[in-house]
N, C-alpha and C. Protein backbone atom coordinates (compact mmCIF):
# COMPACT_ATOMS: atom_id res chain seq x y z
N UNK A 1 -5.54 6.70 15.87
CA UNK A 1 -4.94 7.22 14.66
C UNK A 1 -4.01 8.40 14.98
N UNK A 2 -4.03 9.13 15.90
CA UNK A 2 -3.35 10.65 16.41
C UNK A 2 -2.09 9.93 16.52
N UNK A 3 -1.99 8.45 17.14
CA UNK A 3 -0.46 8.09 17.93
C UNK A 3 -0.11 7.90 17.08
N UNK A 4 -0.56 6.81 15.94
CA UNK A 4 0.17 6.59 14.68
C UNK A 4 0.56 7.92 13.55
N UNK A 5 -0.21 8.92 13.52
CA UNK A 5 -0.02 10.18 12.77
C UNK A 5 1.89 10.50 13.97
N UNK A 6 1.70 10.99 15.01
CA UNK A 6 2.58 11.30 16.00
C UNK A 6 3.82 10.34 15.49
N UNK A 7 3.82 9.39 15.94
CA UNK A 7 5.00 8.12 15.79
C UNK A 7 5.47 8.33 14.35
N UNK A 8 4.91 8.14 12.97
CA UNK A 8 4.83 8.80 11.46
C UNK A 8 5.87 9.81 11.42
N UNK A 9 5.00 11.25 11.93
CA UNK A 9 5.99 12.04 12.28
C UNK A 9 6.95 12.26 12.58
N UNK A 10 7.49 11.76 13.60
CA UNK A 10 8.71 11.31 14.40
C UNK A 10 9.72 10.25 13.91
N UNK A 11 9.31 9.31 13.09
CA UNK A 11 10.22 8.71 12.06
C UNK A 11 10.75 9.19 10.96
N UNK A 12 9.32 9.47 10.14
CA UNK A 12 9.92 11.04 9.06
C UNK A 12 10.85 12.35 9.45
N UNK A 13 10.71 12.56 10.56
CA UNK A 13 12.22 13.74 10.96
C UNK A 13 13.68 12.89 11.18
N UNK A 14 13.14 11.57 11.98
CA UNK A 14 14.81 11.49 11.65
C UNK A 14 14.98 10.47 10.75
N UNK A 15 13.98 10.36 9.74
CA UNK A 15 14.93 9.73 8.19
C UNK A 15 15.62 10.94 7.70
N UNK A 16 14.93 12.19 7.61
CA UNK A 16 15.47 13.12 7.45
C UNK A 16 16.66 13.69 7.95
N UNK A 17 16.90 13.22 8.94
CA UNK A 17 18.07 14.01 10.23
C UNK A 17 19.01 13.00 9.97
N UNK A 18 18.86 11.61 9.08
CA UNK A 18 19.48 10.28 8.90
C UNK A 18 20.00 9.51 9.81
N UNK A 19 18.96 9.69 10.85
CA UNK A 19 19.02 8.77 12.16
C UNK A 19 17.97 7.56 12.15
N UNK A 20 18.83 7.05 10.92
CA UNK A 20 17.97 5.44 10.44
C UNK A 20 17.35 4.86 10.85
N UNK A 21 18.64 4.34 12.12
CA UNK A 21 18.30 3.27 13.34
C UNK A 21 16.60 3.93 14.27
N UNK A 22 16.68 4.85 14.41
CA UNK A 22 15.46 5.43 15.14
C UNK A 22 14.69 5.76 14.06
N UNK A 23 14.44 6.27 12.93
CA UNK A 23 13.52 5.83 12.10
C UNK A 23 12.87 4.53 11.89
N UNK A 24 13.63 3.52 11.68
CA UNK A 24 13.13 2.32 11.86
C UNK A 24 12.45 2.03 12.66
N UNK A 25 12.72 2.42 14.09
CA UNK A 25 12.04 1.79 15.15
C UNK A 25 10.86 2.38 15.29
N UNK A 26 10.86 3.78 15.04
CA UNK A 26 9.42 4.56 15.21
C UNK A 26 8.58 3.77 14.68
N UNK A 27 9.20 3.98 12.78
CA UNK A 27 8.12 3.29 11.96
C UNK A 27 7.74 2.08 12.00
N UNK A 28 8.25 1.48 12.70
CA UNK A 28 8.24 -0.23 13.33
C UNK A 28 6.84 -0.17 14.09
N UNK A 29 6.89 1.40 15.16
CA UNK A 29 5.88 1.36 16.25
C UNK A 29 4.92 1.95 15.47
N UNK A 30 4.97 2.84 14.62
CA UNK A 30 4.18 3.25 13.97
C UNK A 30 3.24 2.27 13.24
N UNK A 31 3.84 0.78 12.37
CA UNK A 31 3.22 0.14 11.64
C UNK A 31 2.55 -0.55 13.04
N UNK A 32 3.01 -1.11 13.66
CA UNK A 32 2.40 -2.07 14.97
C UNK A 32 1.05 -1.01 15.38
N UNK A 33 1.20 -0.40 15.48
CA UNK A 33 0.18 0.79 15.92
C UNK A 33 -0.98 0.84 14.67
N UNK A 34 -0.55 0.98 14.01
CA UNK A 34 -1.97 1.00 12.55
C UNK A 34 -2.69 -0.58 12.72
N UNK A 35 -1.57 -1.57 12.94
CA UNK A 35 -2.10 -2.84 12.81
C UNK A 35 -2.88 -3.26 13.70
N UNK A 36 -2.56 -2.78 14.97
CA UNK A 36 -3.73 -3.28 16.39
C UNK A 36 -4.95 -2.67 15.75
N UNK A 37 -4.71 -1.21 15.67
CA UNK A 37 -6.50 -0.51 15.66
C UNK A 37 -7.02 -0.92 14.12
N UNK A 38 -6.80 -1.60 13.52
CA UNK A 38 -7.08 -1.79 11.82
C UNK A 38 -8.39 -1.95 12.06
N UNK A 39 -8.72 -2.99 12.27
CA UNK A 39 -10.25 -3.59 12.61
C UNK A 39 -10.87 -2.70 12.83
N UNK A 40 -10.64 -1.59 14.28
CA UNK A 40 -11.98 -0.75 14.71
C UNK A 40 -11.70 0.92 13.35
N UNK A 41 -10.74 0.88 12.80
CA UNK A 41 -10.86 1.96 12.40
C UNK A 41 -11.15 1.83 11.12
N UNK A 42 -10.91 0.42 10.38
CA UNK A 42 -11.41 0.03 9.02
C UNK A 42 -12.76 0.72 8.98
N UNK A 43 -13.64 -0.10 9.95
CA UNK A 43 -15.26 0.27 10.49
C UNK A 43 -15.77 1.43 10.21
N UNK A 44 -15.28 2.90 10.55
CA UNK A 44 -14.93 4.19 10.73
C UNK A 44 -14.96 4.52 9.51
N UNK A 45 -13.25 4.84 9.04
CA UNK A 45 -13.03 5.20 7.89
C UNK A 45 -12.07 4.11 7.08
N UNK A 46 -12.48 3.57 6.15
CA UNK A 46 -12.05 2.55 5.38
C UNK A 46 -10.35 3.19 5.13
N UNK A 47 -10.69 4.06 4.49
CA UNK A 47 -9.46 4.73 3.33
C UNK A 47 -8.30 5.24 4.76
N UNK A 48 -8.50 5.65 5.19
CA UNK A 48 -7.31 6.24 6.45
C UNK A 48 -6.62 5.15 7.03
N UNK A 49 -7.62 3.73 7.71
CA UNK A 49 -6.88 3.07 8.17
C UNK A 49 -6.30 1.93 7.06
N UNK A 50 -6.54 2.15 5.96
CA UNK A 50 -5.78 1.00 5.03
C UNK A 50 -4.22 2.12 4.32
N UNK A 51 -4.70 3.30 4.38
CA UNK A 51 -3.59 4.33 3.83
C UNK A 51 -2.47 4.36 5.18
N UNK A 52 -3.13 4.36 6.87
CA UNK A 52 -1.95 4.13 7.24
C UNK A 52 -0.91 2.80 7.59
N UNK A 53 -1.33 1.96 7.53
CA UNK A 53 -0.95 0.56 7.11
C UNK A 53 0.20 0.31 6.08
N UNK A 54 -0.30 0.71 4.82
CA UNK A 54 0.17 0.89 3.72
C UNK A 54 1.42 1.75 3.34
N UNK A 55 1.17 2.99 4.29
CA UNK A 55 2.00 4.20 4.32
C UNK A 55 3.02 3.44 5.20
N UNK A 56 2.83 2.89 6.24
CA UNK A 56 3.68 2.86 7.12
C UNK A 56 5.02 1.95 6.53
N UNK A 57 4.32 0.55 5.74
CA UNK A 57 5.27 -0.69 5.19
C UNK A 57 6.06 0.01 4.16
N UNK A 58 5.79 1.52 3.49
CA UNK A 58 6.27 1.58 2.54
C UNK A 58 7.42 3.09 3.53
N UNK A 59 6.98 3.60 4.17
CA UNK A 59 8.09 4.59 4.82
C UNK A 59 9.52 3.54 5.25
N UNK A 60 8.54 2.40 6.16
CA UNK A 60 9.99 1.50 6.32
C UNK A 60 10.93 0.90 5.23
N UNK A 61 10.07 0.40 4.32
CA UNK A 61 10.84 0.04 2.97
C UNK A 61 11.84 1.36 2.76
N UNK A 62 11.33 2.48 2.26
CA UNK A 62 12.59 3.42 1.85
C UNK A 62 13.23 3.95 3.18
N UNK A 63 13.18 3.59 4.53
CA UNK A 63 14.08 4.00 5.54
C UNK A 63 15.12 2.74 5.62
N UNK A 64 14.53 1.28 5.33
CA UNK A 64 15.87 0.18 5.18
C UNK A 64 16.53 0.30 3.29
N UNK A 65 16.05 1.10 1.87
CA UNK A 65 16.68 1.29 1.44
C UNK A 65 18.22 2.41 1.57
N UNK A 66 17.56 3.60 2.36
CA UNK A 66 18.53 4.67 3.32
C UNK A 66 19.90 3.36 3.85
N UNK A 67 19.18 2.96 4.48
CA UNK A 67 20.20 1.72 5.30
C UNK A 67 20.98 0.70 4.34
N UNK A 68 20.36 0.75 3.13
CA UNK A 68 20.96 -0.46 2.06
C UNK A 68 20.52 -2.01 2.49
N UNK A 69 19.22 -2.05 3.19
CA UNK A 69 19.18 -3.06 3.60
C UNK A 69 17.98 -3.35 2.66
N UNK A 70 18.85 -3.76 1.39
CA UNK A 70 17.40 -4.55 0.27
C UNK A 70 16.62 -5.57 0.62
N UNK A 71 17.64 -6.46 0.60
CA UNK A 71 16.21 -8.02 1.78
C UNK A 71 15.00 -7.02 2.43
N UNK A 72 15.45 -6.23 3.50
CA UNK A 72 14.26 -5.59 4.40
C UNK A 72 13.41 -5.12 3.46
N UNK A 73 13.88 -3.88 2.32
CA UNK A 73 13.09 -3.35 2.18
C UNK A 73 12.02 -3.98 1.03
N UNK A 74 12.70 -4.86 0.22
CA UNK A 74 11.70 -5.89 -0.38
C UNK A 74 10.65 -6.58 0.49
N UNK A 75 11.45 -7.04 1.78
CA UNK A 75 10.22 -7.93 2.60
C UNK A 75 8.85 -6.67 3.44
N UNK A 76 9.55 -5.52 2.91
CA UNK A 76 8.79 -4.54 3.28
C UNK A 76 6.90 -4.42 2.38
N UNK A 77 7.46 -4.05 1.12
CA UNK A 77 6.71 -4.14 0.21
C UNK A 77 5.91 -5.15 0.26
N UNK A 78 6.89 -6.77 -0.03
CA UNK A 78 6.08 -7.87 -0.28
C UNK A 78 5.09 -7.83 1.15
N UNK A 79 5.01 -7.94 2.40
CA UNK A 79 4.55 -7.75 3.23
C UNK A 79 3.39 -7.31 3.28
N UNK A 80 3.23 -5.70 2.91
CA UNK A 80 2.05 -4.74 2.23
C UNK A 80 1.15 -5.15 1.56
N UNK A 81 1.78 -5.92 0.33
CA UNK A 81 1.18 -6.67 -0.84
C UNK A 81 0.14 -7.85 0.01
N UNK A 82 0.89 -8.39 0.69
CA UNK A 82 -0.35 -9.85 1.53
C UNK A 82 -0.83 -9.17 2.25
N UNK A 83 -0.87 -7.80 2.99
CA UNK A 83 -1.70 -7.44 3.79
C UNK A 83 -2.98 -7.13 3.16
N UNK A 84 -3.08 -6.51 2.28
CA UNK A 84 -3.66 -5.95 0.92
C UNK A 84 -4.78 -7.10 0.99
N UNK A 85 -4.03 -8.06 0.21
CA UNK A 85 -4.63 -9.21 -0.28
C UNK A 85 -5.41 -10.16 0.66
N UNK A 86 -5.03 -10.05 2.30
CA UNK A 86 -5.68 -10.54 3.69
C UNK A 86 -7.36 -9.92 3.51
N UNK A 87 -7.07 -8.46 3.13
CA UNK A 87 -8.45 -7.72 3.29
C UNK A 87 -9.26 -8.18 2.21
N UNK A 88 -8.62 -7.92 0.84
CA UNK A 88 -9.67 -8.43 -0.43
C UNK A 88 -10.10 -9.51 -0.64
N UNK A 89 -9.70 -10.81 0.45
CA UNK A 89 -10.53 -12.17 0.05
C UNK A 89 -11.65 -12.09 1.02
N UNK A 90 -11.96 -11.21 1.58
CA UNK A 90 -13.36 -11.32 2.58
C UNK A 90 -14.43 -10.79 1.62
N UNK A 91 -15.13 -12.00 1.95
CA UNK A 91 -16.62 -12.13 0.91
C UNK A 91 -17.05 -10.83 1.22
N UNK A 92 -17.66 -10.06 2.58
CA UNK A 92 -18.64 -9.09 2.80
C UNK A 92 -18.12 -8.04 2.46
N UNK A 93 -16.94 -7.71 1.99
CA UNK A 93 -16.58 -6.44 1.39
C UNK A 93 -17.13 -5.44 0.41
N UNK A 94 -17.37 -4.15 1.27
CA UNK A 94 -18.37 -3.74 -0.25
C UNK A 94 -17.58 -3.43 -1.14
N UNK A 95 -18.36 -3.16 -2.24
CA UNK A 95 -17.62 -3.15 -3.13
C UNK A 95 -16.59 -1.75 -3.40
N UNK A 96 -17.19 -0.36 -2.67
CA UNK A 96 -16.30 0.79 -2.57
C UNK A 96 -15.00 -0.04 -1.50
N UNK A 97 -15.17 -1.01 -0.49
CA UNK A 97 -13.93 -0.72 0.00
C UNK A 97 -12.78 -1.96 -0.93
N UNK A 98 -13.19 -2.51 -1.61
CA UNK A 98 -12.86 -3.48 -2.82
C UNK A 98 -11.79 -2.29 -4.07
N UNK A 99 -12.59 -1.95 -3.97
CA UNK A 99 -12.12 -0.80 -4.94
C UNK A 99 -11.16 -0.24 -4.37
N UNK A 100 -10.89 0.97 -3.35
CA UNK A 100 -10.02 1.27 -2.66
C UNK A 100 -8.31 0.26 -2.53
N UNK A 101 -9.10 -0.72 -2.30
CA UNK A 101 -7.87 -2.06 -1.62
C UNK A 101 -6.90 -2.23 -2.87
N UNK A 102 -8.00 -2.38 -4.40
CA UNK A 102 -7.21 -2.76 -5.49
C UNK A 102 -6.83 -1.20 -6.15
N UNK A 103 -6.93 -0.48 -5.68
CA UNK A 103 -6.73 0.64 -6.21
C UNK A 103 -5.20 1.22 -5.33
N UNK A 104 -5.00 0.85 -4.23
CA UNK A 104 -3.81 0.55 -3.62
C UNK A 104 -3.30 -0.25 -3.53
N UNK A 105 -3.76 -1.53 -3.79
CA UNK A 105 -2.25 -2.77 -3.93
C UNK A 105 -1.91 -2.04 -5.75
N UNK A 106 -2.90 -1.63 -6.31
CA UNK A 106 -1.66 -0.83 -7.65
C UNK A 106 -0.54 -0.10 -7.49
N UNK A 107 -1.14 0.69 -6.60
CA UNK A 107 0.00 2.35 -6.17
C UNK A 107 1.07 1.42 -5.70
N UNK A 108 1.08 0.45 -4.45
CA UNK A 108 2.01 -0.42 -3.78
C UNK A 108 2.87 -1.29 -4.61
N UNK A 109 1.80 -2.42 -6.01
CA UNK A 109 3.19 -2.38 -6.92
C UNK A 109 3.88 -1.69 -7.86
N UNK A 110 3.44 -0.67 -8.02
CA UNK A 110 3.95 0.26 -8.60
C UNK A 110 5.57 1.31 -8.21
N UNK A 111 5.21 0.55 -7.29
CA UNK A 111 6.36 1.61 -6.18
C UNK A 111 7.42 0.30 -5.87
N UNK A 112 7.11 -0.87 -5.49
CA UNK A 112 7.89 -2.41 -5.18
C UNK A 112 8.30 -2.32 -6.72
N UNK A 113 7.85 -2.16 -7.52
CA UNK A 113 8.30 -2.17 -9.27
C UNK A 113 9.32 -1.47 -9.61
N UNK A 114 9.52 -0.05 -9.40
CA UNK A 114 10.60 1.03 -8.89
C UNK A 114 11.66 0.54 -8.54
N UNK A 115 11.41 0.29 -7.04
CA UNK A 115 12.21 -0.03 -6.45
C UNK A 115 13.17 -1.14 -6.98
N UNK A 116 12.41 -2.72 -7.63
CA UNK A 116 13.23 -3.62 -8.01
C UNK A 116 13.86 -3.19 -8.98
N UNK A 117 13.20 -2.19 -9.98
CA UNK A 117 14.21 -1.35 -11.15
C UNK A 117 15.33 -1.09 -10.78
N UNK A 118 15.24 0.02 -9.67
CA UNK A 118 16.49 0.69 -9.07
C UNK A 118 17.99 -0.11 -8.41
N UNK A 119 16.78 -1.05 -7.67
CA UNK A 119 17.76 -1.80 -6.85
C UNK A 119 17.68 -3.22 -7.03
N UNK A 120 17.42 -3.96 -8.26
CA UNK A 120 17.41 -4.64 -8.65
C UNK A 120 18.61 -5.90 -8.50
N UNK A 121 19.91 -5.37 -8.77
CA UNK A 121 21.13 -5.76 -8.96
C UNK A 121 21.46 -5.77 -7.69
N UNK A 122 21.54 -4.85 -6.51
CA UNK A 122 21.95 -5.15 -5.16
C UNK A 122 21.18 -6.07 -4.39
N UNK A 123 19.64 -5.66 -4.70
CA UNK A 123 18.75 -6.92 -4.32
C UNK A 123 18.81 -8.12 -4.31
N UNK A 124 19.66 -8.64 -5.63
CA UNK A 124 19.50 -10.15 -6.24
C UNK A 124 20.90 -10.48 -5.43
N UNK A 125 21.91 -9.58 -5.55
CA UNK A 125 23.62 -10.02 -4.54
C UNK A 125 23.07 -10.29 -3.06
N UNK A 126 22.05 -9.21 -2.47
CA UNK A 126 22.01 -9.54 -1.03
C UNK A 126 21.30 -11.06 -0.92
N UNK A 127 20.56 -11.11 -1.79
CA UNK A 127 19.33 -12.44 -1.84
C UNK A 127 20.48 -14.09 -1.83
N UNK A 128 21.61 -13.54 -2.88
CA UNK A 128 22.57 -14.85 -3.42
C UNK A 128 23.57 -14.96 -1.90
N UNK A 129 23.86 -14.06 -1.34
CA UNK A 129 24.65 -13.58 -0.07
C UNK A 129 23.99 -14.21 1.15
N UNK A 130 22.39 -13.99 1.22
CA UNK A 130 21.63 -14.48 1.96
C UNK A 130 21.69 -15.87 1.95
N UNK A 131 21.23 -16.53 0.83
CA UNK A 131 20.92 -18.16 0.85
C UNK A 131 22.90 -18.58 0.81
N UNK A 132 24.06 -17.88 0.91
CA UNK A 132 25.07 -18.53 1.05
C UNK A 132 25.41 -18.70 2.37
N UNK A 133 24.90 -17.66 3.07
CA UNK A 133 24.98 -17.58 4.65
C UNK A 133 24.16 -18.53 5.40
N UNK A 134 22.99 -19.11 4.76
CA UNK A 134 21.87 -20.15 4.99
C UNK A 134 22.83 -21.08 4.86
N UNK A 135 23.40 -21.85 4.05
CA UNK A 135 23.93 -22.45 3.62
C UNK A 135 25.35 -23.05 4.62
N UNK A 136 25.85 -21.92 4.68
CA UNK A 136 26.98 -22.01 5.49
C UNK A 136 26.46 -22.35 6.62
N UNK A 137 25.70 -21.82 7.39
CA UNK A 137 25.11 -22.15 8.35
C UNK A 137 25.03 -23.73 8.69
N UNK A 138 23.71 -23.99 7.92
CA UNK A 138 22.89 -25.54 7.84
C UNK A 138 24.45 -26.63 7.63
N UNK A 139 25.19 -25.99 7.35
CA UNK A 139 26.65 -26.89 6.92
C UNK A 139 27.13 -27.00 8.22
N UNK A 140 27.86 -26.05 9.10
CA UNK A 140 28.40 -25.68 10.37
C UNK A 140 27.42 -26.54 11.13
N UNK A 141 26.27 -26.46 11.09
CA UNK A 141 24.96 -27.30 11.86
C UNK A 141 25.51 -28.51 12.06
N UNK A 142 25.16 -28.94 10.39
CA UNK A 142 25.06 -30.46 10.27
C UNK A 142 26.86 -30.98 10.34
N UNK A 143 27.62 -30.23 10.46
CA UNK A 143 29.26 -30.80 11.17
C UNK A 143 29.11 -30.73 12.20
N UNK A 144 28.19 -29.93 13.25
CA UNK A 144 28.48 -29.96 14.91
C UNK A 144 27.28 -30.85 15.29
N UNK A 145 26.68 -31.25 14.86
CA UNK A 145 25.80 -32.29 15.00
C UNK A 145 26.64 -33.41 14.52
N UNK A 146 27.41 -33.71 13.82
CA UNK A 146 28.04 -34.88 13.38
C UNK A 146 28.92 -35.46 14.43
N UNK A 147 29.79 -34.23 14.99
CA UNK A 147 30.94 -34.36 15.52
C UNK A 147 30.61 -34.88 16.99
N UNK A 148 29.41 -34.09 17.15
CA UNK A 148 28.82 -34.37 18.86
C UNK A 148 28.52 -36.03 19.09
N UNK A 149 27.83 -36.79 17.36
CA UNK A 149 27.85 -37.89 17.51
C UNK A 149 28.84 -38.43 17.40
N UNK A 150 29.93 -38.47 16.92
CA UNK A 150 31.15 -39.64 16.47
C UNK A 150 31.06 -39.21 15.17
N UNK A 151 30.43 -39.00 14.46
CA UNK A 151 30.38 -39.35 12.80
C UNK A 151 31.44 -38.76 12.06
């Protein structure tokens, strides 16, 4: 938990300093880092290792809104949200750490809710932008696949 507190740190100064690109990556190492030790530190303390998990998907979300990168920071959130939901379908859960889980996938849509408020309209252009670039793609595909045959 110290490395992930450390790495945290170190992303939060340069979102601040608006050195994006290295924000990202911290908090990249930062989330990878909460995610290995989840298991042994769930065990421990429930609330710390699901808060840094949680904390982490949502620092990256507003370091790729910084960036304008809505796709990311939606797939940020949504992400959080199934992680959430990975923990609450296990039968042996007591019921305090049940509580906790749904007591933060609230805070989490609450904040993904915000966000689609705010950025709603750039969200839905990058999303229409996205599946045109899919598109274009699978097209370019299926002509160089054509052409390679004769067709």
């Amino acid at each position: 938990m110290i490395y992930w507190q450390h790495l945290t740190r170190q992303a939060n100064e340069a979102h601040t300093r608006e050195a994006y690109v290295d924000a990202q990556e911290l908090g990249r190492k930062a989330l990878a880092c909460a995610e290995a030790t989840f298991k042994d530190d769930f065990e421990v303390d429930a609330e710390t290792a699901v808060s840094a998990v949680i904390v982490s998907y949502m620092n990256l979300a507003e370091v790729s809104v910084s960036m304008k990168e809505w796709l990311q920071a939606n797939d940020y959130f949504e992400r959080g949200v199934q992680f959430l939901q990975s923990i609450i379908v296990k039968p042996e859960l007591p019921t305090e750490h049940r509580e906790l889980i749904e007591l933060t996938a609230s805070h989490l849509r609450f904040e993904w809710e915000l966000f689609t408020q705010t950025y709603g309209s750039k969200l839905a252009v990058a999303k229409r932008t996205n599946r045109l670039r899919w598109l274009k793609q699978r097209n370019d595909d299926s002509s160089s696949w054509q052409s390679s045959y004769g067709y």
